[in-house]
C-alpha atoms as a PDB file:
ATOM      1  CA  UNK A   1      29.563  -6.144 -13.969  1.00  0.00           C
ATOM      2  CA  UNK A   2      26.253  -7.883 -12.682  1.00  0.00           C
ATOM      3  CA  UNK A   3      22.673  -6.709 -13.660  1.00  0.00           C
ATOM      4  CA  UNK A   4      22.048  -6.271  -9.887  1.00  0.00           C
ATOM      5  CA  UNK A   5      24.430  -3.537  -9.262  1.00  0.00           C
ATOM      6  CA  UNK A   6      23.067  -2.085 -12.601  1.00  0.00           C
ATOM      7  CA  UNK A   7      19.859  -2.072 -10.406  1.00  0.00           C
ATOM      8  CA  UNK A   8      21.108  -0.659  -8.053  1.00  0.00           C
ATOM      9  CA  UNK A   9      22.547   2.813  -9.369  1.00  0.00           C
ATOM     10  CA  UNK A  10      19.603   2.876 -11.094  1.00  0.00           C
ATOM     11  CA  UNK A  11      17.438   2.732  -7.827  1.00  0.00           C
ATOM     12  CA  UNK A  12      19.297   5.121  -6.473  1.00  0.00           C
ATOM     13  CA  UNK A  13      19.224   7.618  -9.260  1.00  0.00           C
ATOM     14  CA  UNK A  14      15.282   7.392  -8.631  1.00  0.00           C
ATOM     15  CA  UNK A  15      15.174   7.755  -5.242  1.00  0.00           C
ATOM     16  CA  UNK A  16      17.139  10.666  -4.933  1.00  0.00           C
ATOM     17  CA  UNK A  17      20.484   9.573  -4.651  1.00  0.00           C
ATOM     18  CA  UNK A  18      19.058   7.754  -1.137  1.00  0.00           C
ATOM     19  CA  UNK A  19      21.063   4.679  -0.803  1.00  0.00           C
ATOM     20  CA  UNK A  20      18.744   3.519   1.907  1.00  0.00           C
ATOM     21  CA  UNK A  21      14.852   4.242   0.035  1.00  0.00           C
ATOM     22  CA  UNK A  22      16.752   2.109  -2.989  1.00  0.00           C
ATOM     23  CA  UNK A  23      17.468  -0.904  -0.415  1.00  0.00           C
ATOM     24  CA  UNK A  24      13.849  -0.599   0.469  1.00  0.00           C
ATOM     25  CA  UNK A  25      12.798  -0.636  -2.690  1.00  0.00           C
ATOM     26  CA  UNK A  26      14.571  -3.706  -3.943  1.00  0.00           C
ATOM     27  CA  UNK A  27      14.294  -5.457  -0.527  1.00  0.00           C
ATOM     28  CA  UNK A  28      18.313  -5.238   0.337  1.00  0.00           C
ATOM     29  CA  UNK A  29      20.249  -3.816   2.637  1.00  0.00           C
ATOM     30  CA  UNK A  30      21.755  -0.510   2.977  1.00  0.00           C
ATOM     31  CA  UNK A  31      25.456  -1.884   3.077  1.00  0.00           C
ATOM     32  CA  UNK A  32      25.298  -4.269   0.498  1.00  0.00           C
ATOM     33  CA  UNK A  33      23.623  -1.561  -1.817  1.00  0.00           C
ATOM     34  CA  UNK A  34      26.586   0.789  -0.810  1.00  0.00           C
ATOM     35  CA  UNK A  35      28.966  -2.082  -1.326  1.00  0.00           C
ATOM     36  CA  UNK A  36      27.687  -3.576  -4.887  1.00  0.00           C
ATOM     37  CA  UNK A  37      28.156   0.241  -6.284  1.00  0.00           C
ATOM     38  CA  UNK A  38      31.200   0.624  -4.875  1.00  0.00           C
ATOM     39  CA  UNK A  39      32.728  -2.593  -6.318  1.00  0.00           C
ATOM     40  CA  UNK A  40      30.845  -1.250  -9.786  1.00  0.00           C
ATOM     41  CA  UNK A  41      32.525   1.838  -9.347  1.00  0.00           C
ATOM     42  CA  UNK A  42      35.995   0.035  -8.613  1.00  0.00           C
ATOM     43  CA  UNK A  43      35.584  -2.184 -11.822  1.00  0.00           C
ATOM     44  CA  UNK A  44      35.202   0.408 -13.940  1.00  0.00           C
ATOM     45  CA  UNK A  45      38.048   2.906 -12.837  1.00  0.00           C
ATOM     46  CA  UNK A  46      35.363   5.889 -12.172  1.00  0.00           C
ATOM     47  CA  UNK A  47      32.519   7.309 -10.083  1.00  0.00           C
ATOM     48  CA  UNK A  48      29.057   7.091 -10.529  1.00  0.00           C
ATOM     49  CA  UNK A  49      28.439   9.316  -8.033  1.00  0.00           C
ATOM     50  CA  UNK A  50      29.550  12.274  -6.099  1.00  0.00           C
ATOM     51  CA  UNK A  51      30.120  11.815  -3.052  1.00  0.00           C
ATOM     52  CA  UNK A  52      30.389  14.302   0.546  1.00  0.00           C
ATOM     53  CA  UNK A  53      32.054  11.679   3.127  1.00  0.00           C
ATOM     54  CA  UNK A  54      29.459   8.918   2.872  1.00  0.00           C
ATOM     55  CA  UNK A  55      26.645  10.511   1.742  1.00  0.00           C
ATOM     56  CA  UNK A  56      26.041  11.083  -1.885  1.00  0.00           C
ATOM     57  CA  UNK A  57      25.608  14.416  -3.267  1.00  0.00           C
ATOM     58  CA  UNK A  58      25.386  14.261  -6.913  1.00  0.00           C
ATOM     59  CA  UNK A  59      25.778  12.176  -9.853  1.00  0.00           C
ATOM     60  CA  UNK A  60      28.465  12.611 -12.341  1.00  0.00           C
ATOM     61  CA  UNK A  61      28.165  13.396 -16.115  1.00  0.00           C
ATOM     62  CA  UNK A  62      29.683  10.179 -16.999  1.00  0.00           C
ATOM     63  CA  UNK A  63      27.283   8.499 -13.906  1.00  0.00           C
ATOM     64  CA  UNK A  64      24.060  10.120 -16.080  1.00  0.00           C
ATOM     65  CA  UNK A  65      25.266   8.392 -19.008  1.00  0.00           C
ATOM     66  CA  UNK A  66      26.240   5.201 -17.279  1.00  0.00           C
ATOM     67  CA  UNK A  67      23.037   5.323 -15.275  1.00  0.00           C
ATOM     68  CA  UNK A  68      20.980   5.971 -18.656  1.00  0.00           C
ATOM     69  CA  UNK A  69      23.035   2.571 -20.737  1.00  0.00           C
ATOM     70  CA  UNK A  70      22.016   0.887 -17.300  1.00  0.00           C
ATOM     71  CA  UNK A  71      17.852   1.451 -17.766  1.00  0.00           C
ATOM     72  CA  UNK A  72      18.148   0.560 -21.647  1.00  0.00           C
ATOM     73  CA  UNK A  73      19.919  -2.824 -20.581  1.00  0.00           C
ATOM     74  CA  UNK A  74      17.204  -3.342 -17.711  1.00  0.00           C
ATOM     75  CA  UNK A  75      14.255  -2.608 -19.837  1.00  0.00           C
ATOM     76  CA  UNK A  76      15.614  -5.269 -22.592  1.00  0.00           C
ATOM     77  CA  UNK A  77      16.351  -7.918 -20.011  1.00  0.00           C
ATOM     78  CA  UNK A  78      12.638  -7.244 -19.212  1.00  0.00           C
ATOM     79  CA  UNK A  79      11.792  -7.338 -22.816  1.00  0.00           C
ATOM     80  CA  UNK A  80      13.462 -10.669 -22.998  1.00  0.00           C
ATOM     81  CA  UNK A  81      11.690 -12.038 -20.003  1.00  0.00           C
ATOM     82  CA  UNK A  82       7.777 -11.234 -21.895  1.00  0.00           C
ATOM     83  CA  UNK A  83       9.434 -12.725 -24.694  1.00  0.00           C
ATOM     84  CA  UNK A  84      10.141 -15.896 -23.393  1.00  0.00           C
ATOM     85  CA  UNK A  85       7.109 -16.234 -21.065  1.00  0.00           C
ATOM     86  CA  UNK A  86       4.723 -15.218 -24.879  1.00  0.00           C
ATOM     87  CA  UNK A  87       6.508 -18.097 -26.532  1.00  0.00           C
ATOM     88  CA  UNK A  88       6.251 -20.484 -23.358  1.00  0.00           C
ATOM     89  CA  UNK A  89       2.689 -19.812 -22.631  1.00  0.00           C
ATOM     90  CA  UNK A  90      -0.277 -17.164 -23.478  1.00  0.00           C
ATOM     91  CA  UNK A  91      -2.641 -18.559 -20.403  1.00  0.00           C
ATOM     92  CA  UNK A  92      -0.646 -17.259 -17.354  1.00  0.00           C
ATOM     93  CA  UNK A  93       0.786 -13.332 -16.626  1.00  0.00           C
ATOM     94  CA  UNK A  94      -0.046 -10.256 -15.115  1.00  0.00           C
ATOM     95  CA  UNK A  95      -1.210  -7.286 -16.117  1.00  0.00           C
ATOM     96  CA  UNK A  96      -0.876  -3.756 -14.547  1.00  0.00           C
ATOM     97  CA  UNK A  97      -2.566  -0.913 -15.276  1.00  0.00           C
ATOM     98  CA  UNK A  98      -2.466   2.544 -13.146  1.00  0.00           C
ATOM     99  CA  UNK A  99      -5.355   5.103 -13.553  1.00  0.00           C
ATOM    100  CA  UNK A 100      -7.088   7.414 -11.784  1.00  0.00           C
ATOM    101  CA  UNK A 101     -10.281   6.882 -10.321  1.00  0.00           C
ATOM    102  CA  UNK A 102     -12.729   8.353 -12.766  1.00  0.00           C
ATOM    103  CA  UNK A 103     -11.263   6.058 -15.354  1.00  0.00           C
ATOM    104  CA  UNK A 104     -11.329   2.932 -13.234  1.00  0.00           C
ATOM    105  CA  UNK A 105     -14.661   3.448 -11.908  1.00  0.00           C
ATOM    106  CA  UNK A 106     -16.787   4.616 -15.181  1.00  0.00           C
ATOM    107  CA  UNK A 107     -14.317   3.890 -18.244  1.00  0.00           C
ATOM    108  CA  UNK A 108     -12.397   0.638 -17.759  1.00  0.00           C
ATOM    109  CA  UNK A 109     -14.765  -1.710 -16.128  1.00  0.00           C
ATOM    110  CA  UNK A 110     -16.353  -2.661 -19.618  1.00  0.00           C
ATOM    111  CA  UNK A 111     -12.786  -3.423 -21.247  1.00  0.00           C
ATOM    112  CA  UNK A 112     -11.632  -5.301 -18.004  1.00  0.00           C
ATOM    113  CA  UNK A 113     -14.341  -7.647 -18.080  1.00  0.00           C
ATOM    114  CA  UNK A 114     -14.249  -8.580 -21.632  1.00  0.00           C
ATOM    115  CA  UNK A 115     -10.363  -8.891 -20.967  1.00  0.00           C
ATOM    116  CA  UNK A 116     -11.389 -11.206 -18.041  1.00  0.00           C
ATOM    117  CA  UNK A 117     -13.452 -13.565 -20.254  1.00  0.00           C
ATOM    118  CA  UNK A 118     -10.735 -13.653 -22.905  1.00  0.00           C
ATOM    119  CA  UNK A 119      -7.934 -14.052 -20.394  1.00  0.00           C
ATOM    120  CA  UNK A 120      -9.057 -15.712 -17.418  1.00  0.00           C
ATOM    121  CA  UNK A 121      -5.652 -16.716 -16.025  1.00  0.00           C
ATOM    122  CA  UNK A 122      -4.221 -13.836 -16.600  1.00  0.00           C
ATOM    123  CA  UNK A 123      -3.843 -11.805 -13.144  1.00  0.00           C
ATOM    124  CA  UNK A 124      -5.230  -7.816 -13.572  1.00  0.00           C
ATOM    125  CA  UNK A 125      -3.722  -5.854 -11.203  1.00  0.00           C
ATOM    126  CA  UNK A 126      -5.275  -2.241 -10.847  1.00  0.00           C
ATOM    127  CA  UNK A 127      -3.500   1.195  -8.820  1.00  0.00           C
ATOM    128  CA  UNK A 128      -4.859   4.169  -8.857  1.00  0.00           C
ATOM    129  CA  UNK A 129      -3.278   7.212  -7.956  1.00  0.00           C
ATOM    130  CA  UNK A 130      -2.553  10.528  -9.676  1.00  0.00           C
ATOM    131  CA  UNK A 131      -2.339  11.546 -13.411  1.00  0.00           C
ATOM    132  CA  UNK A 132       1.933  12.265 -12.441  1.00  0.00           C
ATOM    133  CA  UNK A 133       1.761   9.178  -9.982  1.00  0.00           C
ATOM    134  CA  UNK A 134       0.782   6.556 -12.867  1.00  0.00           C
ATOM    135  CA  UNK A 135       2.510   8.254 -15.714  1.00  0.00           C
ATOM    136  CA  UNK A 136       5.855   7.921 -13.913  1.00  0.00           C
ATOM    137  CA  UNK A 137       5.024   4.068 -13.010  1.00  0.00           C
ATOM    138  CA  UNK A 138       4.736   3.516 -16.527  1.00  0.00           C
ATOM    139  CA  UNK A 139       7.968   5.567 -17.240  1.00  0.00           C
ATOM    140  CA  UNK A 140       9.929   3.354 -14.858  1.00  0.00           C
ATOM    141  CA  UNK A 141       8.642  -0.033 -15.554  1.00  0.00           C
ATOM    142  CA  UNK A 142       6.578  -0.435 -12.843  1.00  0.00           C
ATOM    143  CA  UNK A 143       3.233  -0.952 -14.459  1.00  0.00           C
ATOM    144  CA  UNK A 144       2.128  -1.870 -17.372  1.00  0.00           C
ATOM    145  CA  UNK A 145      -0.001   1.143 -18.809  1.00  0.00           C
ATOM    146  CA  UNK A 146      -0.833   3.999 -17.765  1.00  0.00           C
ATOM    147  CA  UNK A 147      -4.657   5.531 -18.521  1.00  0.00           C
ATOM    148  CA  UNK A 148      -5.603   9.298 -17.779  1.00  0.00           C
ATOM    149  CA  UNK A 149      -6.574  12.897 -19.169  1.00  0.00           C
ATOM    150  CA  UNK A 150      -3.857  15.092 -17.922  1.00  0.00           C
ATOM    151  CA  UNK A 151      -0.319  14.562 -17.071  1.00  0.00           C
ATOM    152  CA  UNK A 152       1.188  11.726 -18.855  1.00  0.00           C
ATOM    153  CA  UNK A 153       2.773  14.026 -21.706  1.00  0.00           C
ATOM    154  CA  UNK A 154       5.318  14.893 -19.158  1.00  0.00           C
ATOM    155  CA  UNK A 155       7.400  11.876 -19.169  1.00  0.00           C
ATOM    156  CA  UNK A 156       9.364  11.785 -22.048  1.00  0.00           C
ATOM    157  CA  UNK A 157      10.560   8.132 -21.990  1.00  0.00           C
ATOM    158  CA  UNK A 158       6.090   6.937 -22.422  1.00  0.00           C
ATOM    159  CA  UNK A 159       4.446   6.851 -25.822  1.00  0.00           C
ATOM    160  CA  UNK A 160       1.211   8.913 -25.647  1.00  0.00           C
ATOM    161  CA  UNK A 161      -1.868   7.174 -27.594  1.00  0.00           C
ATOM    162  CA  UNK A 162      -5.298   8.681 -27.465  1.00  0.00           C
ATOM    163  CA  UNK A 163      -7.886   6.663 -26.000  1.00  0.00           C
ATOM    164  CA  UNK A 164     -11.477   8.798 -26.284  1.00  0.00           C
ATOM    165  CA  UNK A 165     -12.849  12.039 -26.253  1.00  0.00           C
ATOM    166  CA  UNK A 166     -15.252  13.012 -23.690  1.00  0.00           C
ATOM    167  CA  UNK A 167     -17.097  15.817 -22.116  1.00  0.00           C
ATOM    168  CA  UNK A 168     -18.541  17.411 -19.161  1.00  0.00           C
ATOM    169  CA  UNK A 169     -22.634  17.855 -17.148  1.00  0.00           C
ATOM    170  CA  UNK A 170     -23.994  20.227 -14.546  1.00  0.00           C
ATOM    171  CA  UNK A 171     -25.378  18.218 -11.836  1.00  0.00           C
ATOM    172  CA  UNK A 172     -28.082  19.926  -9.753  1.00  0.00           C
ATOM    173  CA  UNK A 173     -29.868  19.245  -6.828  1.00  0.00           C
ATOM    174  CA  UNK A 174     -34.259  18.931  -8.257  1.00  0.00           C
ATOM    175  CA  UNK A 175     -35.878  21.938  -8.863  1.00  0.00           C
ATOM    176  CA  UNK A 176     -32.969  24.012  -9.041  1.00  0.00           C
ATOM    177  CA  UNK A 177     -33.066  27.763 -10.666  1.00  0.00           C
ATOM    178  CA  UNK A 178     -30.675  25.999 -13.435  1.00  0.00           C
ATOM    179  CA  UNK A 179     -33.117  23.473 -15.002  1.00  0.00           C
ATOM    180  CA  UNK A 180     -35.370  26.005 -16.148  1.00  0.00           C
ATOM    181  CA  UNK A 181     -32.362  27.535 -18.336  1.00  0.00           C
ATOM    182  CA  UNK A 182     -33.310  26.859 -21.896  1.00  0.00           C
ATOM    183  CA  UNK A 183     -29.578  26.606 -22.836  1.00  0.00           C
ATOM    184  CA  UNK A 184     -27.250  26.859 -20.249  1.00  0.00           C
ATOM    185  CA  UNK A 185     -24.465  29.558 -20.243  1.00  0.00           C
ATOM    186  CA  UNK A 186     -20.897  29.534 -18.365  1.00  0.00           C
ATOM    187  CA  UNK A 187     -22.287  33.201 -17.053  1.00  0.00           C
ATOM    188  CA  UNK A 188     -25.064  30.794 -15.790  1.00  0.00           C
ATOM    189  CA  UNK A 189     -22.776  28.557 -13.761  1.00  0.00           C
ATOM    190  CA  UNK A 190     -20.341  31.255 -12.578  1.00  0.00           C
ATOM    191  CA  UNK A 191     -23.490  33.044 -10.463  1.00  0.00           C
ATOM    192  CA  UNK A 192     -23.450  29.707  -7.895  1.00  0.00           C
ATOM    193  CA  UNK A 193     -20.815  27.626  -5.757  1.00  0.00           C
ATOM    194  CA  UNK A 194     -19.251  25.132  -7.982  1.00  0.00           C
ATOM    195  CA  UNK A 195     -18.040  21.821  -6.510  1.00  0.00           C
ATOM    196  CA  UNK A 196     -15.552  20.267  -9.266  1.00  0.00           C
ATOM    197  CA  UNK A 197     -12.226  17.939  -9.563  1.00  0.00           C
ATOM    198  CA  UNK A 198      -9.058  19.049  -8.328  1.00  0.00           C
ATOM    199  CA  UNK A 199      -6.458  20.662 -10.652  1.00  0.00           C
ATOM    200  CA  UNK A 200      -4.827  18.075 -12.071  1.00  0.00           C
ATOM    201  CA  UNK A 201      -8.007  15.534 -12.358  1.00  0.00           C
ATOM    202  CA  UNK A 202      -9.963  14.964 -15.205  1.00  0.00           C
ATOM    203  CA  UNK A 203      -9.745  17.989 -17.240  1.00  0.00           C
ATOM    204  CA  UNK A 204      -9.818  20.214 -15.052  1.00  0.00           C
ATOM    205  CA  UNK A 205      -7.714  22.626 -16.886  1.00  0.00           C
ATOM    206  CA  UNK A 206      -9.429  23.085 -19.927  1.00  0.00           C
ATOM    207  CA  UNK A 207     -12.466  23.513 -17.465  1.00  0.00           C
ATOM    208  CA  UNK A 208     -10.700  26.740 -15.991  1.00  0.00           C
ATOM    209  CA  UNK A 209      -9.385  27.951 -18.919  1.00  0.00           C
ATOM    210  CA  UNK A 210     -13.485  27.965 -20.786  1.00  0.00           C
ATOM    211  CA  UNK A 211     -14.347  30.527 -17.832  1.00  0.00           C
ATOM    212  CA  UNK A 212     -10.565  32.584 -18.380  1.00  0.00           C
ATOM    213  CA  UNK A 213     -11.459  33.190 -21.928  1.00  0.00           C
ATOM    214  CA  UNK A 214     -15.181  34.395 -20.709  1.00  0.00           C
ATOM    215  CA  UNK A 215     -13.412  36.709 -18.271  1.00  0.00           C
ATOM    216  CA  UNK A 216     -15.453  34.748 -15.577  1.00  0.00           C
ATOM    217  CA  UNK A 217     -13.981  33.639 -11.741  1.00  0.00           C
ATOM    218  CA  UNK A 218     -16.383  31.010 -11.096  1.00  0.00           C
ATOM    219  CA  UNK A 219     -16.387  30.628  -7.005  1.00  0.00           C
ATOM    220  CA  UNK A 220     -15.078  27.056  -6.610  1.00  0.00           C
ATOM    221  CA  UNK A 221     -15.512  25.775  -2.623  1.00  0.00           C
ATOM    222  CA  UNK A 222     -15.051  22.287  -3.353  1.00  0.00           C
ATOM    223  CA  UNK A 223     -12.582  19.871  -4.916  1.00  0.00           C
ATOM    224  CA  UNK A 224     -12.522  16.128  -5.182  1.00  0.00           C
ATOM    225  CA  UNK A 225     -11.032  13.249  -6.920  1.00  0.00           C
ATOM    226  CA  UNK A 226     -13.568  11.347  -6.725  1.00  0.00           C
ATOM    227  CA  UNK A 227     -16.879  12.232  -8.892  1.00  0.00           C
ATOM    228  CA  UNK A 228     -19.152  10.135  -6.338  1.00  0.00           C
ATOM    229  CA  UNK A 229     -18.046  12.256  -3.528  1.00  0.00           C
ATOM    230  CA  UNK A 230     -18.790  15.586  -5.601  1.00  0.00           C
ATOM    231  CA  UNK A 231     -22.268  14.318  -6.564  1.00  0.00           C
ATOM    232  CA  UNK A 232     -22.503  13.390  -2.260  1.00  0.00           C
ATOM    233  CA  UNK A 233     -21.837  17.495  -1.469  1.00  0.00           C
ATOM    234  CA  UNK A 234     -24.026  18.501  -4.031  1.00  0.00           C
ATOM    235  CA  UNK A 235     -26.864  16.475  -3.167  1.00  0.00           C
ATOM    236  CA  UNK A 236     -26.726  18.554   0.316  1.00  0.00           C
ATOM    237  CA  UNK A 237     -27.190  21.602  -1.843  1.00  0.00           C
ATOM    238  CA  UNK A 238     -23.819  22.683  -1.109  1.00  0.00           C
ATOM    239  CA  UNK A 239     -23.760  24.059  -4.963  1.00  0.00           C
ATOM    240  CA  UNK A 240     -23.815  22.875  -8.276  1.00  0.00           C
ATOM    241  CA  UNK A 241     -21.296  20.273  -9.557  1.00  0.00           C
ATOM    242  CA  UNK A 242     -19.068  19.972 -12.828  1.00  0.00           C
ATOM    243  CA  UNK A 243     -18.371  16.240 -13.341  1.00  0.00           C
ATOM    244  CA  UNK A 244     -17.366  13.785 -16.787  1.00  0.00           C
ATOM    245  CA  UNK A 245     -20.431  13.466 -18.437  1.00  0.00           C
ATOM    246  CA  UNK A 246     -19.662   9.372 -17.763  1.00  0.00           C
ATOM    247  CA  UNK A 247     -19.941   9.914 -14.137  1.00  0.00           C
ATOM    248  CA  UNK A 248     -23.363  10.517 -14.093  1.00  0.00           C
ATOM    249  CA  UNK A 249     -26.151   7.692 -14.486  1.00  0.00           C
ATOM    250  CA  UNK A 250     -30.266   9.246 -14.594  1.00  0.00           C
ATOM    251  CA  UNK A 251     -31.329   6.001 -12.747  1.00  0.00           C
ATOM    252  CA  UNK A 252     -28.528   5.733 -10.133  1.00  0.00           C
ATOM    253  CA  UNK A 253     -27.686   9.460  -9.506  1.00  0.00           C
ATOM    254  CA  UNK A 254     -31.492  10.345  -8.614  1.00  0.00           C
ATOM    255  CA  UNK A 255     -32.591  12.823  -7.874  1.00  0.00           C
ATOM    256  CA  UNK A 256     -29.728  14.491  -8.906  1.00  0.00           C
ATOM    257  CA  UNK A 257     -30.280  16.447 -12.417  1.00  0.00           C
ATOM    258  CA  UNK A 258     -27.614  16.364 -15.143  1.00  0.00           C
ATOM    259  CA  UNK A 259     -27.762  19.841 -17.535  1.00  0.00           C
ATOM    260  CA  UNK A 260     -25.393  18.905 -21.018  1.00  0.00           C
ATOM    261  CA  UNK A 261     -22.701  21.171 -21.181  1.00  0.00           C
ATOM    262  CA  UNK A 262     -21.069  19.798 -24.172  1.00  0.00           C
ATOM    263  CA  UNK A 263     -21.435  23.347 -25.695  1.00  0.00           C
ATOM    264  CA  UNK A 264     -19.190  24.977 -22.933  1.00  0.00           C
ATOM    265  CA  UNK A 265     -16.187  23.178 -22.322  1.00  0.00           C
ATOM    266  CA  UNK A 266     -14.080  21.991 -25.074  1.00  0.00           C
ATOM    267  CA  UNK A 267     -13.889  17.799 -25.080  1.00  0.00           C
ATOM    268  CA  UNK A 268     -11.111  16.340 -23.229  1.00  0.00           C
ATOM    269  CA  UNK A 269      -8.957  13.387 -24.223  1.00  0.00           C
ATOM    270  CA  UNK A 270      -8.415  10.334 -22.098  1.00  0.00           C
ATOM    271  CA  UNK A 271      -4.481   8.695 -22.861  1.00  0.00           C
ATOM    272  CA  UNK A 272      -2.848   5.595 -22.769  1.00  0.00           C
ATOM    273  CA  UNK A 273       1.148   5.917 -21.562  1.00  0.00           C
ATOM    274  CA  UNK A 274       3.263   3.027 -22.738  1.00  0.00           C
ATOM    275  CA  UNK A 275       6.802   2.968 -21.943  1.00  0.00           C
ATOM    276  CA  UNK A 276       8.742   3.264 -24.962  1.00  0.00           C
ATOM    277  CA  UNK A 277      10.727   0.184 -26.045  1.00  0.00           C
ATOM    278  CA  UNK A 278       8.529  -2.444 -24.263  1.00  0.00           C
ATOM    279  CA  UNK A 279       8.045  -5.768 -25.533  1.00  0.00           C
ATOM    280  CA  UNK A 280       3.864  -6.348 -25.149  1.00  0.00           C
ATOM    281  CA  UNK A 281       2.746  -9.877 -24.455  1.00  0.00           C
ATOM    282  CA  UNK A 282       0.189 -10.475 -26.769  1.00  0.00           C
ATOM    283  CA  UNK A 283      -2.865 -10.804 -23.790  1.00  0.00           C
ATOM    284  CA  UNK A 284      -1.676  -6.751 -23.312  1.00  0.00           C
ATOM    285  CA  UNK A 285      -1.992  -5.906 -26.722  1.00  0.00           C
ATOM    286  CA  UNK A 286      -5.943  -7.175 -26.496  1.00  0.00           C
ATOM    287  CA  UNK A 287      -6.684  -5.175 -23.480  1.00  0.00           C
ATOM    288  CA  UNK A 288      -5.694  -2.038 -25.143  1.00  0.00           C
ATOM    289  CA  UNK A 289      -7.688  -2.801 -28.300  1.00  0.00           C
ATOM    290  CA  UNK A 290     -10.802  -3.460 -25.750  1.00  0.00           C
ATOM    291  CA  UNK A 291     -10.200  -0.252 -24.202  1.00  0.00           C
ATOM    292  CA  UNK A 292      -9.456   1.362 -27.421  1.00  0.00           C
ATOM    293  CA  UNK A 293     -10.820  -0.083 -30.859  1.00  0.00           C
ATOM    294  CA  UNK A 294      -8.260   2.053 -32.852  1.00  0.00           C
ATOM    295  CA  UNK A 295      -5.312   1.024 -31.182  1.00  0.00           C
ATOM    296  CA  UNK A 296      -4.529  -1.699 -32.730  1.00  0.00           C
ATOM    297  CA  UNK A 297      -1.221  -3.887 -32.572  1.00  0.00           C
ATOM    298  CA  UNK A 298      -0.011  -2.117 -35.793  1.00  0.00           C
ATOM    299  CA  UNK A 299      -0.210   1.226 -34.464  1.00  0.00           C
ATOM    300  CA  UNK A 300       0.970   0.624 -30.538  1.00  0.00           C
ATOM    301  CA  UNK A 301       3.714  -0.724 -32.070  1.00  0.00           C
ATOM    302  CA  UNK A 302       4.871   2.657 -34.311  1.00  0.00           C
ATOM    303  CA  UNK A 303       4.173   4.267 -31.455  1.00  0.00           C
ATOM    304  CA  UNK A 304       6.563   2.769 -28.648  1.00  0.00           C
ATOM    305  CA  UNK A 305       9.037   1.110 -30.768  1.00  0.00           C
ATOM    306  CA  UNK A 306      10.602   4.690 -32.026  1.00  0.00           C
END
């Protein structure tokens, strides 16, 4: 039994049983993937997988469990590699963190560059993507940590850790009806075209769910990822915007107006997804106490090493 072929059914479990998306993945070929699982297979007197002619349909109950020893071995060779390289050296590495963008572009930047100072050699590598896209990078291994509001709780195999709280603004074009509201009200908001995030994005649905309770349908003709392109659309007076409180700076963002709404929406909590089980180099566990003063080696430790 190698470690490769351990890979290997492991890919393959991930890709959806596609023999030829694993070789991709792990730069081989399609035959020698199908070969190295066969000869698996052959050693150990059973299959891994079901099988219609050559294509696989299925895995079997003993496969799942074979599959599941096969990511616990993979993670601790892993383990064992951060090991070595945190007792070889602390001044060279990599670091990957997936987020989405309203965390990269307003939360992280002051965390990554007191990480930088601390750790120039170390390499930062950023993705973005989805709340579902980064938590299951973390879940597999493929990154490092995984920062975001919504959809991390999912994965089962990633300890959870809360990061901040945060709210949400209006933002208004100048002279808009709204800035003469004394306090504003979500019957206030509901009464123009909203531009907000898309579900999914930045607590978006605890946003929804304040105008539910209020038996309010606010009229919602724009969605975006991205709070700089919301702030764009409203600027053109396409309607009023609901962004992260963050997002919006007096001195850049003019003359856009920002209206607290703090009162409205209940506060959101950014989260930090760490693969349970993972050895942290030391260099990782300072990032995440830059990012997060109360997360502290002590407690990322209870959490991922259950």
């Amino acid at each position: 039994m190698k470690l490769q072929q351990l890979k290997y059914v492991r890919e393959i479990a991930r890709r959806g049983l596609s023999i030829s998306a694993a070789a991709n993945a792990l730069h081989a070929s399609q035959p020698g993937v199908s070969s190295q699982v066969q000869q698996l297979e052959d050693e150990l007197g059973l299959q891994i997988f079901e099988r219609h002619g050559k294509r696989l349909t299925g895995i079997t109950p003993i496969g799942q469990s074979i599959i599941d020893m096969a990511e616990r071995v993979l993670q601790d060779v892993d383990n064992i590699r951060q090991l070595i390289a945190d007792n070889k050296t602390e001044q060279s590495g990599t670091l990957s963190i997936g987020t989405t963008h309203t965390q990269a572009r307003y939360a992280l930047p002051s965390a990554i560059k007191r990480f930088s100072e601390h750790y120039p050699n170390i390499h930062l590598n950023m993705v973005q993507g989805t709340p579902t896209e980064v938590g299951e990078m973390a879940a597999t291994g493929k990154i490092d940590l995984a920062i975001a509001t919504e959809g991390l709780a999912q994965f089962e195999s990633l300890a959870i850790l809360p990061c901040y709280e945060w709210n949400r603004c209006v933002i208004v074009p100048p002279e808009h009806p709204l800035m003469s509201v004394k306090k504003l009200r979500l019957e206030d908001i509901a009464q123009y075209e909203i531009l907000t995030y898309v579900m999914g994005f930045t607590g978006r649905a605890k946003q929804d769910q304040a105008f539910i309770e209020k038996g309010l349908h606010p009229n919602v003709i724009f969605t975006a990822t991205d709070a700089d392109v919301i702030k764009t659309y409203v600027e053109l007076e396409m309607g009023i915007g609901i962004i992260a409180s963050m997002a919006f700076d007096p001195d850049k963002d003019a003359p856009l107006q920002a209206l607290d709404a703090r009162h409205l929406f209940p506060s959101s909590v950014t989260h930090m997804g760490i693969r349970k089980g993972s050895y942290l180099r030391n260099y990782m566990y300072a990032f995440i106490e830059f990012f997060a003063a109360h997360l502290d080696k002590k407690t990322v430790d209870k959490a991922i090493n259950i």
